[in-house]
Every structure is written in structure tokens, then in C-alpha cells.
N, C-alpha and C. Protein backbone atom coordinates (compact mmCIF):
# COMPACT_ATOMS: atom_id res chain seq x y z
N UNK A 1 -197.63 49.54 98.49
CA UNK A 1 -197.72 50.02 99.87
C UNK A 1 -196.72 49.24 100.73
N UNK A 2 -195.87 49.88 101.57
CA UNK A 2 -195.19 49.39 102.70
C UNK A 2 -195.68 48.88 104.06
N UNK A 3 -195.19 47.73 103.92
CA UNK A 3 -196.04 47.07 105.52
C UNK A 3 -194.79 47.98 106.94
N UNK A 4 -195.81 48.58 107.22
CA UNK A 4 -194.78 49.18 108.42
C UNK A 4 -194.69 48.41 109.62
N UNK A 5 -195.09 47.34 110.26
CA UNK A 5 -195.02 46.45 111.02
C UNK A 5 -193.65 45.85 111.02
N UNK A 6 -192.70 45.69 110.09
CA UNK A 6 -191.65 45.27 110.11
C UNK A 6 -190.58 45.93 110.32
N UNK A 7 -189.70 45.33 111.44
CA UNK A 7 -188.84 46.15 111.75
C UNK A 7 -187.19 45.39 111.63
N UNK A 8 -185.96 46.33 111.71
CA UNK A 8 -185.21 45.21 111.99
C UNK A 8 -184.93 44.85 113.48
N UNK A 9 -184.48 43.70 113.73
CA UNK A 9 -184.30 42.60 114.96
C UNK A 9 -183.27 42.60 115.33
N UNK A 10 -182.22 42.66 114.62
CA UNK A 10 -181.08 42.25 114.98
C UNK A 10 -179.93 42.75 113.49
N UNK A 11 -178.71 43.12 114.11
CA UNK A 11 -177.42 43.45 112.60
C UNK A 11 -176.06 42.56 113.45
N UNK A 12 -175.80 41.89 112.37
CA UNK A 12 -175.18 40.43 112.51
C UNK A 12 -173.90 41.14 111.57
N UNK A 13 -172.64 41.24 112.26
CA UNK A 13 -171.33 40.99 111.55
C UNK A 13 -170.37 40.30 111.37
N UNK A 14 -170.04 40.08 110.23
CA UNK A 14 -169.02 38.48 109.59
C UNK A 14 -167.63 39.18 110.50
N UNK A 15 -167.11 38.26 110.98
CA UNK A 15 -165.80 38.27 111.13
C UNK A 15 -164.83 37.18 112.00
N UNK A 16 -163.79 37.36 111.60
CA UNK A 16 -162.98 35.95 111.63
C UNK A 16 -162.90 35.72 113.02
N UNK A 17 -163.01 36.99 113.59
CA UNK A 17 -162.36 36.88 115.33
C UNK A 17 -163.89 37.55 116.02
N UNK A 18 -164.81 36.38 116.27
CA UNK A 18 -166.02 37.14 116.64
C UNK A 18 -165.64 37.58 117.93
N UNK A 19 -165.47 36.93 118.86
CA UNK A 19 -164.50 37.53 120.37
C UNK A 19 -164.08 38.68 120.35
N UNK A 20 -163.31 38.86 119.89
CA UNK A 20 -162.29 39.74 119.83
C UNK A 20 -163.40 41.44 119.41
N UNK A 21 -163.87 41.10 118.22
CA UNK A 21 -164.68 42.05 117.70
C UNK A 21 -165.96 42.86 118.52
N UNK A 22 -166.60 41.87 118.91
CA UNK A 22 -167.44 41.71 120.27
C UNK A 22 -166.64 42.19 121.38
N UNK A 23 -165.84 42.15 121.70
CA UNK A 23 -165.19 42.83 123.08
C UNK A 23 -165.04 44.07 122.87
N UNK A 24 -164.27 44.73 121.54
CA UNK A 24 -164.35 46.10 121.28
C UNK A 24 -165.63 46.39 121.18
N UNK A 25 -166.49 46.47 120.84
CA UNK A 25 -168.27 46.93 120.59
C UNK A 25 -168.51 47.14 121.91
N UNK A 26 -168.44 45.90 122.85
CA UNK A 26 -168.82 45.77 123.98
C UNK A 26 -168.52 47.02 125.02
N UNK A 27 -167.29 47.26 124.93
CA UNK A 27 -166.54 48.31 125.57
C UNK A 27 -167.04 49.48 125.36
N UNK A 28 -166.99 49.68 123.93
CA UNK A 28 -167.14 51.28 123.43
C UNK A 28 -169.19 51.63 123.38
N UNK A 29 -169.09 50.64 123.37
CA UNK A 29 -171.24 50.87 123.25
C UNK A 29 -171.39 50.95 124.73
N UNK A 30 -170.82 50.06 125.64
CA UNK A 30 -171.10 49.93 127.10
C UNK A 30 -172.46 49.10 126.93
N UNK A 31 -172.63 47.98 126.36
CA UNK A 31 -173.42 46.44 126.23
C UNK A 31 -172.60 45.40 126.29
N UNK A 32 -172.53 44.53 127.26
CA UNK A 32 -171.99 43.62 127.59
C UNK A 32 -171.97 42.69 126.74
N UNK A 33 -171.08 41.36 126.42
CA UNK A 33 -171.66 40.22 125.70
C UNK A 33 -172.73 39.19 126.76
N UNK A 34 -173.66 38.67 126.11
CA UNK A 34 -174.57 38.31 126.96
C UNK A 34 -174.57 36.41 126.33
N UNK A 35 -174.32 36.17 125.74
CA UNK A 35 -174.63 35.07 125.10
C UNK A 35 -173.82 34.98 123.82
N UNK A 36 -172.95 33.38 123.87
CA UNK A 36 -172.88 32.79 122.75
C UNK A 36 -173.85 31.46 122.39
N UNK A 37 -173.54 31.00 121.20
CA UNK A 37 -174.68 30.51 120.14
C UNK A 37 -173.93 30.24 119.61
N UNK A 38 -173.39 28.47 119.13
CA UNK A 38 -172.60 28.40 117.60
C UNK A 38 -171.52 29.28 117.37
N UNK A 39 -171.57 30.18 115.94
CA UNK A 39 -170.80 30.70 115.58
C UNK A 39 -170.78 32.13 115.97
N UNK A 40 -171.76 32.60 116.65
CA UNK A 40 -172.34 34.25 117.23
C UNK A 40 -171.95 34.18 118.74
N UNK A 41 -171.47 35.22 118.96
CA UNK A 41 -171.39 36.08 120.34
C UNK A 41 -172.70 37.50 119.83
N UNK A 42 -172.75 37.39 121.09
CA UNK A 42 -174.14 38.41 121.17
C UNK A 42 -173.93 39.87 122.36
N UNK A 43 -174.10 40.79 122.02
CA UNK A 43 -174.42 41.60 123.23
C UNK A 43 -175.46 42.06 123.45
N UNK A 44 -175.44 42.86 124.36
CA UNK A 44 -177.13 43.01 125.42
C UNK A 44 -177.79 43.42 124.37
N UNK A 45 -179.23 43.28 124.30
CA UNK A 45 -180.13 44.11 123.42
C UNK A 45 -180.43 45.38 123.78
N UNK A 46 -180.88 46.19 123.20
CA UNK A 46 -181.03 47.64 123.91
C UNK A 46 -182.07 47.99 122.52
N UNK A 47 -182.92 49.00 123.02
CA UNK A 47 -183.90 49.28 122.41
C UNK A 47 -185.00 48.56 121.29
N UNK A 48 -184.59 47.20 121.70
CA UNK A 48 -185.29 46.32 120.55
C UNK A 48 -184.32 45.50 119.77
N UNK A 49 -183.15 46.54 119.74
CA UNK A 49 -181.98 45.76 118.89
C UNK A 49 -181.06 45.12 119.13
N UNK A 50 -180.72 44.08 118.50
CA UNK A 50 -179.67 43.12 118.90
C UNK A 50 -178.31 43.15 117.93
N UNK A 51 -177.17 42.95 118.54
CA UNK A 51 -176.22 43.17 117.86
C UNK A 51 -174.90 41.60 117.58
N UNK A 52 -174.52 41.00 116.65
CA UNK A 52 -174.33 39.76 117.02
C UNK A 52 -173.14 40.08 115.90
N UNK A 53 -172.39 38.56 116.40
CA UNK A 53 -170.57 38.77 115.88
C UNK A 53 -170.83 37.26 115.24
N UNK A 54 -170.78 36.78 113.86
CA UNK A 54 -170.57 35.76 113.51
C UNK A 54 -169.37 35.50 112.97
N UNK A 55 -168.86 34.03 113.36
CA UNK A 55 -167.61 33.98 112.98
C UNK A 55 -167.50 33.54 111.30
N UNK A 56 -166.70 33.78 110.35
CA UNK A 56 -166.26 33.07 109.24
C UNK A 56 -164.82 33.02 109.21
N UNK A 57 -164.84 32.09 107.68
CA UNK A 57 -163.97 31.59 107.71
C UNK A 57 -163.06 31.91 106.78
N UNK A 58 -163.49 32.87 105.84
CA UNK A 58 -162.67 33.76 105.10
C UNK A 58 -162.41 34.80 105.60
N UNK A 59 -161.18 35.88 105.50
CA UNK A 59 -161.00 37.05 105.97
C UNK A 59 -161.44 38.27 104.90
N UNK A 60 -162.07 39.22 105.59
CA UNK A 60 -162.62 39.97 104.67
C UNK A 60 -161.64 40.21 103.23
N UNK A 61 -161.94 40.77 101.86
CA UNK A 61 -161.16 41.25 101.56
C UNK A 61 -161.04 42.45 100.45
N UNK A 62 -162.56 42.86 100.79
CA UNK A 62 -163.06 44.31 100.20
C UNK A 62 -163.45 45.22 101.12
N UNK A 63 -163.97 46.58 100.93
CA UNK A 63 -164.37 47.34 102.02
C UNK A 63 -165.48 46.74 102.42
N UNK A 64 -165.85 47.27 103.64
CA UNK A 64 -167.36 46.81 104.14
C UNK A 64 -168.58 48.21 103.62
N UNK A 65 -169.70 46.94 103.58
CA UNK A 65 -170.90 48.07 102.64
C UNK A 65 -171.78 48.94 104.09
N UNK A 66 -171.29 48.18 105.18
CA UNK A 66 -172.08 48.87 106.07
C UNK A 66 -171.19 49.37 107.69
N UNK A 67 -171.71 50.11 108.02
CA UNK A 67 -170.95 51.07 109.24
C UNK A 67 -171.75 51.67 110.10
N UNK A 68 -171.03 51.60 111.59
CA UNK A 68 -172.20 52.02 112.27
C UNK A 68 -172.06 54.03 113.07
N UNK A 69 -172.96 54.65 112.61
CA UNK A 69 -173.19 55.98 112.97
C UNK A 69 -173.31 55.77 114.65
N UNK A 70 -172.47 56.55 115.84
CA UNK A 70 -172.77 56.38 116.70
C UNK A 70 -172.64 57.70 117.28
């Protein structure tokens, strides 16, 4: 049985230039950045969900497994 109580919180993406990445989102969603943290920039939450830019330190160098439907 599935506990349906759990939901997701938040979708967190790796990337080298969290700024940068975060400013485009920011723009095109129309959610501001609201908060940095360490290695995360954050923008507004909206419907429960949070959307966050972590920085690393490798540059990607396969496709990405996930994408966002908007």
C-alpha cells in the first residue's frame, strides 16, 4: 500500500551557474528569486512547491533525466 501523505517539497537542479540558471526560470515562470542558502538560490514557492538552483562543481556531461512540462 502507498502512503499518500507524501508529497514532493521541493525539485532542486545541479548546475554550475546557479544565478544565472535561476534568473532564466525566474523570468520565464514569473517567481522571483527569494532566497539564497550556501550553494542554492531559491525562487518563490507557489503551490506548495519549491524550486531551487544548486551549484556544482562539475559541468554536466550527459543528457538530463528530468525536464520541466510547462
Amino acid at each position: 500500500m502507498v502512503d499518500s501523505s507524501m508529497q514532493i517539497n521541493a525539485l532542486i537542479v545541479d548546475a554550475t551557474d546557479p544565478e544565472r540558471l535561476a534568473a532564466f526560470w525566474s523570468e520565464l515562470l514569473g517567481r522571483p528569486v527569494v532566497g539564497r542558502m550556501g550553494p542554492y538560490v531559491w525562487l518563490r514557492r507557489e503551490n506548495g512547491l519549491g524550486l531551487g538552483f544548486q551549484r556544482t562543481a562539475e559541468p554536466k556531461s550527459r543528457k538530463n533525466r528530468m525536464h520541466f512540462d510547462i
